[in-house]
Protein backbone atom coordinates (compact mmCIF):
# COMPACT_ATOMS: atom_id res chain seq x y z
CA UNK A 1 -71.66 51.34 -15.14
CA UNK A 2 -70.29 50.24 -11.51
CA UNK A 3 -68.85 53.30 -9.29
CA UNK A 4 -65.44 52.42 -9.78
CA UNK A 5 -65.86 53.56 -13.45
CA UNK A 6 -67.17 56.78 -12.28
CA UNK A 7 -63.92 57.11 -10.14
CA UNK A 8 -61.71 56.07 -13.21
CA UNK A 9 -63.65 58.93 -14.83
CA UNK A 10 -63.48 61.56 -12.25
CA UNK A 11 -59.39 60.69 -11.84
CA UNK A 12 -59.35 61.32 -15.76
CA UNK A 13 -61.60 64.36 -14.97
CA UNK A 14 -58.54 65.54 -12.67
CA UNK A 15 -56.17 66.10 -15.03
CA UNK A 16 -58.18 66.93 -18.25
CA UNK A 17 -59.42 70.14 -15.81
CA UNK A 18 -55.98 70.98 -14.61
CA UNK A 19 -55.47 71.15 -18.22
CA UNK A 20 -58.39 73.53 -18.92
CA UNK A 21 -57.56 75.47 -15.82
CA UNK A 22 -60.13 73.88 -13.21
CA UNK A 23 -58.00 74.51 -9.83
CA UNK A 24 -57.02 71.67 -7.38
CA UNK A 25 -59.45 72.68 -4.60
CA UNK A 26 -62.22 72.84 -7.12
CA UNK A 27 -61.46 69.10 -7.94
CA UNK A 28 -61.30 68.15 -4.21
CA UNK A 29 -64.79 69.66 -3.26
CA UNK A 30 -66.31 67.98 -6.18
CA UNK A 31 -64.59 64.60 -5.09
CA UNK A 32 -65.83 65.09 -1.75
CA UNK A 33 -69.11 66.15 -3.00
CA UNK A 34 -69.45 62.57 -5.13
CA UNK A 35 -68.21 60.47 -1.74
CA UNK A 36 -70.82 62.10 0.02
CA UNK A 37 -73.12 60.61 -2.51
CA UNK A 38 -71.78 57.34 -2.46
CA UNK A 39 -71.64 57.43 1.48
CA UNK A 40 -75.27 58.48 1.53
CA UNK A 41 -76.66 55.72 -1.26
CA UNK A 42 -74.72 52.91 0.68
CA UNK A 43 -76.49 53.50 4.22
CA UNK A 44 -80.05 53.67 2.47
CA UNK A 45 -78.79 50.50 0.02
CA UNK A 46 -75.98 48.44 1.37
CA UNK A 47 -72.64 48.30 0.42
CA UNK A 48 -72.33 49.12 -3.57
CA UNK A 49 -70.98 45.66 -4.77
CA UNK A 50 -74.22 43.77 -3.31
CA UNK A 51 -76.97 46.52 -3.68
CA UNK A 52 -79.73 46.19 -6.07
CA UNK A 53 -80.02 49.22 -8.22
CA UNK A 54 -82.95 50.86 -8.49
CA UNK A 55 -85.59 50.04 -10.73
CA UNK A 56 -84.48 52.01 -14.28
CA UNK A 57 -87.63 54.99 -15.30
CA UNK A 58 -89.08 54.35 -18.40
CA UNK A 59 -89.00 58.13 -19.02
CA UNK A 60 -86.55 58.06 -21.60
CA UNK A 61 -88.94 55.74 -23.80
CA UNK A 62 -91.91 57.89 -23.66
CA UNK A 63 -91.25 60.07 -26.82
CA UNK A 64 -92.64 59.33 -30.19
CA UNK A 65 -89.89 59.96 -32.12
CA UNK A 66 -87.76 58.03 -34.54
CA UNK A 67 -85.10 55.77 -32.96
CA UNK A 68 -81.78 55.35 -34.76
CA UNK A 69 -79.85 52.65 -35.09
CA UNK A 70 -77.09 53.28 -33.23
CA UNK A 71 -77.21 56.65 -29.99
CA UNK A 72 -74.48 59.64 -30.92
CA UNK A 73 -71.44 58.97 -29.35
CA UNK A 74 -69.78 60.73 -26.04
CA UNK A 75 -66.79 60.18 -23.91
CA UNK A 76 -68.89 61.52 -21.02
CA UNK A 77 -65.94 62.83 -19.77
CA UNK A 78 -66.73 66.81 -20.79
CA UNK A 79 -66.78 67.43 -16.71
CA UNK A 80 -66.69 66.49 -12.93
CA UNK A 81 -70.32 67.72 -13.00
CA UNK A 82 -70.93 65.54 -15.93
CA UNK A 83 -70.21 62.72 -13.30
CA UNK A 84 -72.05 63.88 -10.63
CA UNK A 85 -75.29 64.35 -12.62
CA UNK A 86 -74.72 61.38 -15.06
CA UNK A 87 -72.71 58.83 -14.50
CA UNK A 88 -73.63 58.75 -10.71
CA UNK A 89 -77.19 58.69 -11.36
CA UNK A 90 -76.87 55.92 -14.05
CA UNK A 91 -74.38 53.87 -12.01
CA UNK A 92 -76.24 54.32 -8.13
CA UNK A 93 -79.76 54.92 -9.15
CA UNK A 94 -80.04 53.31 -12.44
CA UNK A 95 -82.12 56.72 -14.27
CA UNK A 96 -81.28 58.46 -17.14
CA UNK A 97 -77.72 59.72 -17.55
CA UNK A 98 -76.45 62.95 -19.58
CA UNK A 99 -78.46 64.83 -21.98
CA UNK A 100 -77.33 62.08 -24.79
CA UNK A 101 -79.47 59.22 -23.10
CA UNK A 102 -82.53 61.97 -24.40
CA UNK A 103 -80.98 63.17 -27.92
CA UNK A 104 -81.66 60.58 -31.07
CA UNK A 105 -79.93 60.95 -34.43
CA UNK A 106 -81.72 59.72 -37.60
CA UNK A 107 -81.44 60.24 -41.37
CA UNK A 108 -82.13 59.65 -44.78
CA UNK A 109 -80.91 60.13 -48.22
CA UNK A 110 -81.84 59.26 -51.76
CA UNK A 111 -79.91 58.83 -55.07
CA UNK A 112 -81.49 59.09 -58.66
CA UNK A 113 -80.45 58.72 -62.10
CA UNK A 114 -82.72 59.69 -64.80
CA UNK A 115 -82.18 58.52 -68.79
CA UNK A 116 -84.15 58.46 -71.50
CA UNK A 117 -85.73 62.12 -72.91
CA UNK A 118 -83.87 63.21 -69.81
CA UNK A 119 -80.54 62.46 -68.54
CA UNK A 120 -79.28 63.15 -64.91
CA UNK A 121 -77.36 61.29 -62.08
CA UNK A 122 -78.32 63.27 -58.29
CA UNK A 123 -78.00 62.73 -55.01
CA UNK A 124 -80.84 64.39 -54.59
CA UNK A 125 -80.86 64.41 -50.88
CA UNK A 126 -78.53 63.99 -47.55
CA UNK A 127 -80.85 64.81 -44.37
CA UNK A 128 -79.91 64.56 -40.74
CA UNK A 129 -82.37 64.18 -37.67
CA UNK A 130 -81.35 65.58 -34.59
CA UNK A 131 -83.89 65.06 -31.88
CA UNK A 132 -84.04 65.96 -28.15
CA UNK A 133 -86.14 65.12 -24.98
CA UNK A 134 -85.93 67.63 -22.52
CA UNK A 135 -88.59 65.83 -20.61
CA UNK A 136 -91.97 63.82 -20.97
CA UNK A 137 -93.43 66.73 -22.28
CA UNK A 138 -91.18 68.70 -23.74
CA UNK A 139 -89.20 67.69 -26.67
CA UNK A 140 -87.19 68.56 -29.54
CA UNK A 141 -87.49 68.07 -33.28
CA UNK A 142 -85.18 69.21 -35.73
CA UNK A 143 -84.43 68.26 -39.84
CA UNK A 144 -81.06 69.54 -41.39
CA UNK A 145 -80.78 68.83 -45.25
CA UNK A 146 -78.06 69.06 -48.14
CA UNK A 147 -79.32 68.71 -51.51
CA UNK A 148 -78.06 68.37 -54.81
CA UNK A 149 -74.73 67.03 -53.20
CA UNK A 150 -72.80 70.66 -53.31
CA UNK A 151 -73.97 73.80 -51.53
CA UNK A 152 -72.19 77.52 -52.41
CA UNK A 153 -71.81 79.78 -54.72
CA UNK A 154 -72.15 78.96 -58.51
CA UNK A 155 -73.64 75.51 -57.24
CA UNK A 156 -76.74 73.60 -57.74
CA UNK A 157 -76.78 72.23 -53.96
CA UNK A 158 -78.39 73.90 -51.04
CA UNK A 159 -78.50 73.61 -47.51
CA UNK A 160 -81.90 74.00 -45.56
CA UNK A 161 -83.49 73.53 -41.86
CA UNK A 162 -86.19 71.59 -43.19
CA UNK A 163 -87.20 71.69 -39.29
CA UNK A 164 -86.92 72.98 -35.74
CA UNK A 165 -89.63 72.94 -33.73
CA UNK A 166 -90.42 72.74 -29.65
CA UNK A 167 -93.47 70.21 -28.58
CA UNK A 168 -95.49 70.31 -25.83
CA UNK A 169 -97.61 67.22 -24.91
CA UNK A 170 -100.77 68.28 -23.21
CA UNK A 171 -103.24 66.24 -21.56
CA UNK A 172 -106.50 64.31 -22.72
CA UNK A 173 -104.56 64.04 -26.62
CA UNK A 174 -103.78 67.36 -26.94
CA UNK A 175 -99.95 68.95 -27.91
CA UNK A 176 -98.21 72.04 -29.72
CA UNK A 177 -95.53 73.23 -31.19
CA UNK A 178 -93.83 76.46 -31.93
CA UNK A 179 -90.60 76.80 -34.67
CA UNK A 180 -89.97 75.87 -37.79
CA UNK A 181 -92.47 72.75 -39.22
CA UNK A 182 -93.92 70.88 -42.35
CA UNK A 183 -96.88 72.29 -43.21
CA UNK A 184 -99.93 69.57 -42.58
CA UNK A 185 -101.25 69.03 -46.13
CA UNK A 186 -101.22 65.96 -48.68
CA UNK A 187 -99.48 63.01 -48.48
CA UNK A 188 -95.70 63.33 -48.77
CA UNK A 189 -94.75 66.51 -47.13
CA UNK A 190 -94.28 65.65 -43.60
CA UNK A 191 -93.45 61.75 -44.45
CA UNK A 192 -90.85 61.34 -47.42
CA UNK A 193 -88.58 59.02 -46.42
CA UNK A 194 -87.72 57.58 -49.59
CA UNK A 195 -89.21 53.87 -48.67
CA UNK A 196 -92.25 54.82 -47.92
CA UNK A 197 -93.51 55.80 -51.67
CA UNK A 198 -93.37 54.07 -54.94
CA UNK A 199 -91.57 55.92 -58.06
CA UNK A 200 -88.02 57.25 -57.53
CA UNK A 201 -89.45 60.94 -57.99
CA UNK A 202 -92.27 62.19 -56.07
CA UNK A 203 -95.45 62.75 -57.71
CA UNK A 204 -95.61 66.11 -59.42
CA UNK A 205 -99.07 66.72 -57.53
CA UNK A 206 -97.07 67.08 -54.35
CA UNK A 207 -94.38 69.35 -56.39
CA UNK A 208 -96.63 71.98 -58.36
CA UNK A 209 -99.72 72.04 -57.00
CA UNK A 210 -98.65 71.34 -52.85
CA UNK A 211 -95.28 72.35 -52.97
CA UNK A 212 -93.25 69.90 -51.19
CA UNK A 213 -91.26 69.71 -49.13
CA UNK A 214 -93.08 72.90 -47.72
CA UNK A 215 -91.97 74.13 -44.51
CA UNK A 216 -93.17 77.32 -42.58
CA UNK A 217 -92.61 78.83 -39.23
CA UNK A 218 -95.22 79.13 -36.93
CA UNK A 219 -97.34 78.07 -34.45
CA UNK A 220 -99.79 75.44 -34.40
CA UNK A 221 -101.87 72.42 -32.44
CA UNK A 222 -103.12 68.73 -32.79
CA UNK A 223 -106.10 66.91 -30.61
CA UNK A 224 -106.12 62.91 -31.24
CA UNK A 225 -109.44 61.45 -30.42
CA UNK A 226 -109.81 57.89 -29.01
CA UNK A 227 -112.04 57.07 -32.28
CA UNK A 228 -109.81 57.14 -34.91
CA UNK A 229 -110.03 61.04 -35.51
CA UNK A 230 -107.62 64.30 -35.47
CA UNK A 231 -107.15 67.44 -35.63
CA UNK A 232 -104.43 69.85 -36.90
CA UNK A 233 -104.74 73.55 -36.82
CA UNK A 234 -101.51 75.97 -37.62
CA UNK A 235 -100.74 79.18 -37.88
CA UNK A 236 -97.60 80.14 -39.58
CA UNK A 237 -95.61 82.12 -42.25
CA UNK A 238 -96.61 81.64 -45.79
CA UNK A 239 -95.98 81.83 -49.85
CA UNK A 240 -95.40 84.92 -52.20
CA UNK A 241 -96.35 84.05 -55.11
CA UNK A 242 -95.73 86.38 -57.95
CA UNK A 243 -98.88 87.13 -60.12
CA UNK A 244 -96.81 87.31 -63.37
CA UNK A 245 -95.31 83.98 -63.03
CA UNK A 246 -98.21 82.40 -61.10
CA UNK A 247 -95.73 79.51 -60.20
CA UNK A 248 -97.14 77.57 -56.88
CA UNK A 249 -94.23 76.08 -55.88
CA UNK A 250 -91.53 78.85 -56.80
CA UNK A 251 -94.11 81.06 -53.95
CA UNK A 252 -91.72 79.22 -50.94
CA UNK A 253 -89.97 81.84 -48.64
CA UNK A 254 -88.42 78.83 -47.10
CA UNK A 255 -88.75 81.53 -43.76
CA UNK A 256 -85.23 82.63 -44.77
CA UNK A 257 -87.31 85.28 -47.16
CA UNK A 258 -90.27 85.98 -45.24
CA UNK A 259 -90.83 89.89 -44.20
CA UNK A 260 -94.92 90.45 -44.91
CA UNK A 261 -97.42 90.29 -42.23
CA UNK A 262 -99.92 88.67 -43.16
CA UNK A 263 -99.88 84.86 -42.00
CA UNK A 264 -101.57 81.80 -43.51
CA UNK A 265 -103.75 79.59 -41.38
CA UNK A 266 -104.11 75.37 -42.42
CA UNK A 267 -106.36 73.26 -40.80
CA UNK A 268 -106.35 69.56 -41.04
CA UNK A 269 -109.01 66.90 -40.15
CA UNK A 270 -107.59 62.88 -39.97
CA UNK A 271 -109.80 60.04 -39.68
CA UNK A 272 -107.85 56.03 -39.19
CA UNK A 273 -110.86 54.54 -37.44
CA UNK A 274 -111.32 52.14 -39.92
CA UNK A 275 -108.54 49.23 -40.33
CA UNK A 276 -105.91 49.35 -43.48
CA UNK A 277 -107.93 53.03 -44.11
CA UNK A 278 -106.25 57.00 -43.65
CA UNK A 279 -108.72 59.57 -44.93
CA UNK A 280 -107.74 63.08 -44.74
CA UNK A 281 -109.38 66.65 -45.32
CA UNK A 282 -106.64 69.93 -45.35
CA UNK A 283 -107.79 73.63 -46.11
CA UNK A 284 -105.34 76.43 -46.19
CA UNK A 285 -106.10 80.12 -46.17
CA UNK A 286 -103.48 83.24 -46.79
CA UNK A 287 -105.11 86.47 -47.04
CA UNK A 288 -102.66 88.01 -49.90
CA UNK A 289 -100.52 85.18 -51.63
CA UNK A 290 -98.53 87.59 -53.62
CA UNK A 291 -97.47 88.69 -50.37
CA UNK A 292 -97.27 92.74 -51.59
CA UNK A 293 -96.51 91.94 -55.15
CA UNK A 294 -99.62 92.25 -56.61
CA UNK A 295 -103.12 93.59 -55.13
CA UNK A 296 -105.36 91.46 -53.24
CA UNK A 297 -104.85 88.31 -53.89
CA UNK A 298 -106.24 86.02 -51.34
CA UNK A 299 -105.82 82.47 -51.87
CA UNK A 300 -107.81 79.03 -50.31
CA UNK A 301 -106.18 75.88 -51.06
CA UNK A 302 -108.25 72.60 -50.26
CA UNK A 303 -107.57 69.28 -50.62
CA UNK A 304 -108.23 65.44 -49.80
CA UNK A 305 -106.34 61.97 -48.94
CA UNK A 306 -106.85 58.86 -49.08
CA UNK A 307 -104.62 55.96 -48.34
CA UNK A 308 -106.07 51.90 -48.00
CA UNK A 309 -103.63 48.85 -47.62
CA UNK A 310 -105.47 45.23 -47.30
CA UNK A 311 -102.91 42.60 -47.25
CA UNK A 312 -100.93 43.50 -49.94
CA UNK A 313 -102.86 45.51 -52.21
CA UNK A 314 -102.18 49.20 -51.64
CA UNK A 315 -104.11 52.67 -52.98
CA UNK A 316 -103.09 56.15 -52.56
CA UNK A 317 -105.40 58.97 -54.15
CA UNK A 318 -104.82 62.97 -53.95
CA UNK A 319 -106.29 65.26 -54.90
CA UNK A 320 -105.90 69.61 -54.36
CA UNK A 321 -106.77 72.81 -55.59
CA UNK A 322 -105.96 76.92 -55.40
CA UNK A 323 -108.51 79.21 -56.15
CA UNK A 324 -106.56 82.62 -55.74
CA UNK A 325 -108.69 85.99 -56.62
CA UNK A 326 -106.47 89.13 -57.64
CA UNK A 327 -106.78 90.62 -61.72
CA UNK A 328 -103.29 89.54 -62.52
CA UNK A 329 -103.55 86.03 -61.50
CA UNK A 330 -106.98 86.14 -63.78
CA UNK A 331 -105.25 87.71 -66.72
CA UNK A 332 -103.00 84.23 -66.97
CA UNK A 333 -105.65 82.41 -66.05
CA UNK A 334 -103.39 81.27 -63.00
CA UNK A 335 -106.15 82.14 -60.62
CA UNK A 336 -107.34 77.95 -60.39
CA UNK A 337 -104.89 75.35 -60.14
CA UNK A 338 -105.44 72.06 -59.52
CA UNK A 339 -104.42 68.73 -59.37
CA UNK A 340 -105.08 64.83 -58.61
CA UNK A 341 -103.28 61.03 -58.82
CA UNK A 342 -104.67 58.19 -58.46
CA UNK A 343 -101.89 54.97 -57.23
CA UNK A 344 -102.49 51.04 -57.13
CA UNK A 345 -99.99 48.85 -55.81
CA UNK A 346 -99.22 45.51 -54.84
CA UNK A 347 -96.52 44.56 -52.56
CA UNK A 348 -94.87 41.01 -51.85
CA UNK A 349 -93.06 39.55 -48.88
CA UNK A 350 -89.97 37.69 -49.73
CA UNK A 351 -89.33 36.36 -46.68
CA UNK A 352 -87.70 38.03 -43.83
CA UNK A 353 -87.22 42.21 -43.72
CA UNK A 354 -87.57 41.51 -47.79
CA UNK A 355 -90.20 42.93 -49.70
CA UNK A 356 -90.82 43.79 -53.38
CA UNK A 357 -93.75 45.98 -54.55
CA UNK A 358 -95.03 46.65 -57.99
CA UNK A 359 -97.42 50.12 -58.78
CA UNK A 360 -98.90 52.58 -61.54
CA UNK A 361 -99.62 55.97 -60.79
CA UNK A 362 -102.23 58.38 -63.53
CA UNK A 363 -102.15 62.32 -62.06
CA UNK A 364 -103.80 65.51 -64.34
CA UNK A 365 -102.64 68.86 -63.10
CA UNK A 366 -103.33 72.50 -64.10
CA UNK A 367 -100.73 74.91 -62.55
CA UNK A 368 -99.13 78.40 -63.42
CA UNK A 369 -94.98 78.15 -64.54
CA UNK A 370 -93.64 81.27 -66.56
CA UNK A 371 -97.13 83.33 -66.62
CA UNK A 372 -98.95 80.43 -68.34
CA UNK A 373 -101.04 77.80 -67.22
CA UNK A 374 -99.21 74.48 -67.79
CA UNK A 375 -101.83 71.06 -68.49
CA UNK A 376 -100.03 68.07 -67.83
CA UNK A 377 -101.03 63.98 -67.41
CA UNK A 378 -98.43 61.98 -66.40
CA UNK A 379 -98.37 58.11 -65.95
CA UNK A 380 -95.58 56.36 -64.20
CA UNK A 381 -95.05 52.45 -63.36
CA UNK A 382 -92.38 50.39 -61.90
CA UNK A 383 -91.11 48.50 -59.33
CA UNK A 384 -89.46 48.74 -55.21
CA UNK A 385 -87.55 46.14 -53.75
CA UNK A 386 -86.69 46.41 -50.18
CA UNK A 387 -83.61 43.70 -49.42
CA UNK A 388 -84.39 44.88 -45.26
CA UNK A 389 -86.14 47.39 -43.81
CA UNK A 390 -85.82 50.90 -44.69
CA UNK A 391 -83.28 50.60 -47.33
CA UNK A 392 -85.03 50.82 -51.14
CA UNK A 393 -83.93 50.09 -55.05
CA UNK A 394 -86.44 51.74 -57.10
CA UNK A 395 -87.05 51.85 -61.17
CA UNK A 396 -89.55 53.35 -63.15
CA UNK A 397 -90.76 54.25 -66.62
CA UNK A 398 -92.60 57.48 -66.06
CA UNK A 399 -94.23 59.63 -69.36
CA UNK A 400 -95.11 63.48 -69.14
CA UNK A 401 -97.79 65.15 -71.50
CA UNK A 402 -97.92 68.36 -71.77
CA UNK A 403 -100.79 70.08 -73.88
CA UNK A 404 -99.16 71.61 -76.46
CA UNK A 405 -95.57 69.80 -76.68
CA UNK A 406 -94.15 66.68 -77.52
CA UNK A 407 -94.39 63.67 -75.01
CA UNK A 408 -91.24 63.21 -72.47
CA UNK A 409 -90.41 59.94 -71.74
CA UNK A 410 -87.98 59.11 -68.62
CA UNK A 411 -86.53 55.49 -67.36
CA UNK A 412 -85.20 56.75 -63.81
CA UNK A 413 -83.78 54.47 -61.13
CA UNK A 414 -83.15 55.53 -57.61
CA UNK A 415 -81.66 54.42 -53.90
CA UNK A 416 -82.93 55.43 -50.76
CA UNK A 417 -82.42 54.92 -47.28
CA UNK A 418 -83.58 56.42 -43.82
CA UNK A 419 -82.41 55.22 -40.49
């Protein structure tokens, strides 16, 4: 941007504040405050039209965070002291402008339509990224979700801050981060975009046993090691599970519903030393999951990962347990829970950003719903095709067995995007 359009914006700047009731002499000491800028940069630089800006810091693209396609949009206009901070900086000394040159939007959504045994059309989920760099070290991260297309009263949708967390990159691989977070356990809860899994529904290990998406406010820390290995430690809010029901995943406060003192604790331990290879180790402690409804009921979840990709053969394996103490989680035999999948693929390049990928998936799960203990196997195949990067078609035949009922067979197809 040259400094005449940082004129043109301070003249439109003029009469938007008389409008808003900025006064005349305010206006005039802010002009004179930008010529003094302008007077100062062209006795270091030269006169504007032949001065070289200077070199452009590469702050802005030191955060790890996901880059959308396109930056939110701003007139940039908001105030004279928008132009003094931004567009004279981006114009004179070539740096970062306004707080929008740091803030990223990003997304995803999915659609699915289930028939067979079951028959359902969703759009399951609408989710919004809203990211912010405050500085090299300091950053925001925030996730914003609608699902089930209609949130209010009498309706199946809901809206939910996923995320909202603060993070603070230390030195020598450390960082932090203090809010709202996805718990660091299993495979899909803290990456779900819907192209990067096979099966238009996530597996039901990551649904009854770790029950994703799981979110939790807290605190908590990571160390990356130049070898390959990691380390996640939190500390954060956690589940109230009722003893009667013995239901996992129906145990999320969401925060919204937290109000007991005790806290859980997770610790994680990574390991991608090794190439095409993710191992991963997760333990979870929460000294009374009932959280008051019950007696003591401490719980321990552990749990292990492992993810290989050679060319394009692909395996993903799970596997997680609870062992919760407390009489009334015994008395439904609710007290163990556990589950595991196992997930071949294969995965062909079509040419360009197209890909199409083929898999099977076998999980066996044991896990309290309605004050019994459910055992199901389930076995799903089918089929993603990618026609460019980061949009998916899916389709599936998946088949539930339940000990004890009839078998449910689903055909389910599915659309997903993220961005």
């Amino acid at each position: 941007m040259t400094i005449k359009h940082s004129l043109s914006a301070l003249v439109f700047t003029v009469f938007a504040g008389s409008a808003s009731g900025v006064t005349l002499e305010e206006l005039a000491a802010r002009l004179n405050k930008l010529e003094s800028k302008v007077s100062a940069y062209e006795k270091k630089y030269g006169p504007l039209e032949k001065a070289t800006p200077a070199p452009r810091s590469n702050a802005s693209n030191a955060i790890a965070m996901p880059q959308p396609a396109s930056q939110p949009k701003t007139t940039g206009f908001a105030t004279a002291d928008d132009i003094d901070a931004g567009f004279l900086n981006e114009s004179l000394a070539g740096g970062a402008g306004g707080w929008w040159e740091r803030t990223s939007l990003g997304g995803y959504g999915e659609l699915h339509l289930n028939t067979g045994d079951r028959r359902q059309v969703d759009f399951h989920r609408w989710v919004l990224f809203l990211n912010h760099r405050f500085n090299d070290k300091v950053k925001l991260f925030s996730e914003l979700e609608l699902e089930h297309s209609v949130a209010g009263e009498k309706q199946n949708g809901e809206i939910e801050l996923e995320q909202a967390y603060i993070e603070f990159d230390l030195e020598n691989g450390y960082s932090a981060r203090v809010g709202q977070f996805l718990v660091p356990v299993g495979i899909l809860n803290e990456v779900h975009e819907p192209e990067t899994f096979f099966g238009v529904e996530r597996n039901n290990i990551e649904a009854d046993i770790i029950p994703s998406t799981w979110w939790e406010a807290g605190v908590g820390g990571t160390k990356n090691f130049d070898n390959g290995l990691g380390v996640d430690v939190a500390i954060h809010s956690g589940l109230q599970v009722d003893p009667a029901n013995g239901d996992i995943r129906s145990g999320r406060q969401k925060v919204a519903q937290f109000d007991d003192p005790d806290v859980a604790v997770t610790a994680r331990v990574r390991y991608a030393g090794i190439n095409g290879l993710q191992l991963s180790g997760f333990a979870q402690y929460q000294n009374d999951i009932s959280a008051g409804l019950g007696g003591d009921d401490s719980a321990i979840l552990v749990g292990a990962t492992a993810i290989y990709q050679n060319g394009g053969f692909g395996l993903r394996a799970l596997a997680a347990r609870w062992d919760i103490s407390g009489d009334a989680f015994r008395a439904n035999n609710t007290d163990e829970q556990y589950g595991y999948f196992v997930e071949p693929s294969y995965t062909w390049s079509l040419g360009g950003d197209q890909k199409v990928g083929i898999f099977g998936r076998y999980s066996s799960s044991q896990f309290g719903e309605g004050g019994i203990l459910k055992e199901v196997d389930e076995f799903s195949a089918g089929v993603n095709y990618w026609p460019t990067s980061n949009v998916v078609l899916k389709a599936d035949f998946n088949v539930e067995d339940e000990k004890g009922k009839e078998k449910v067979e689903t055909f389910n197809f599915g659309m997903g995007y993220s961005f």
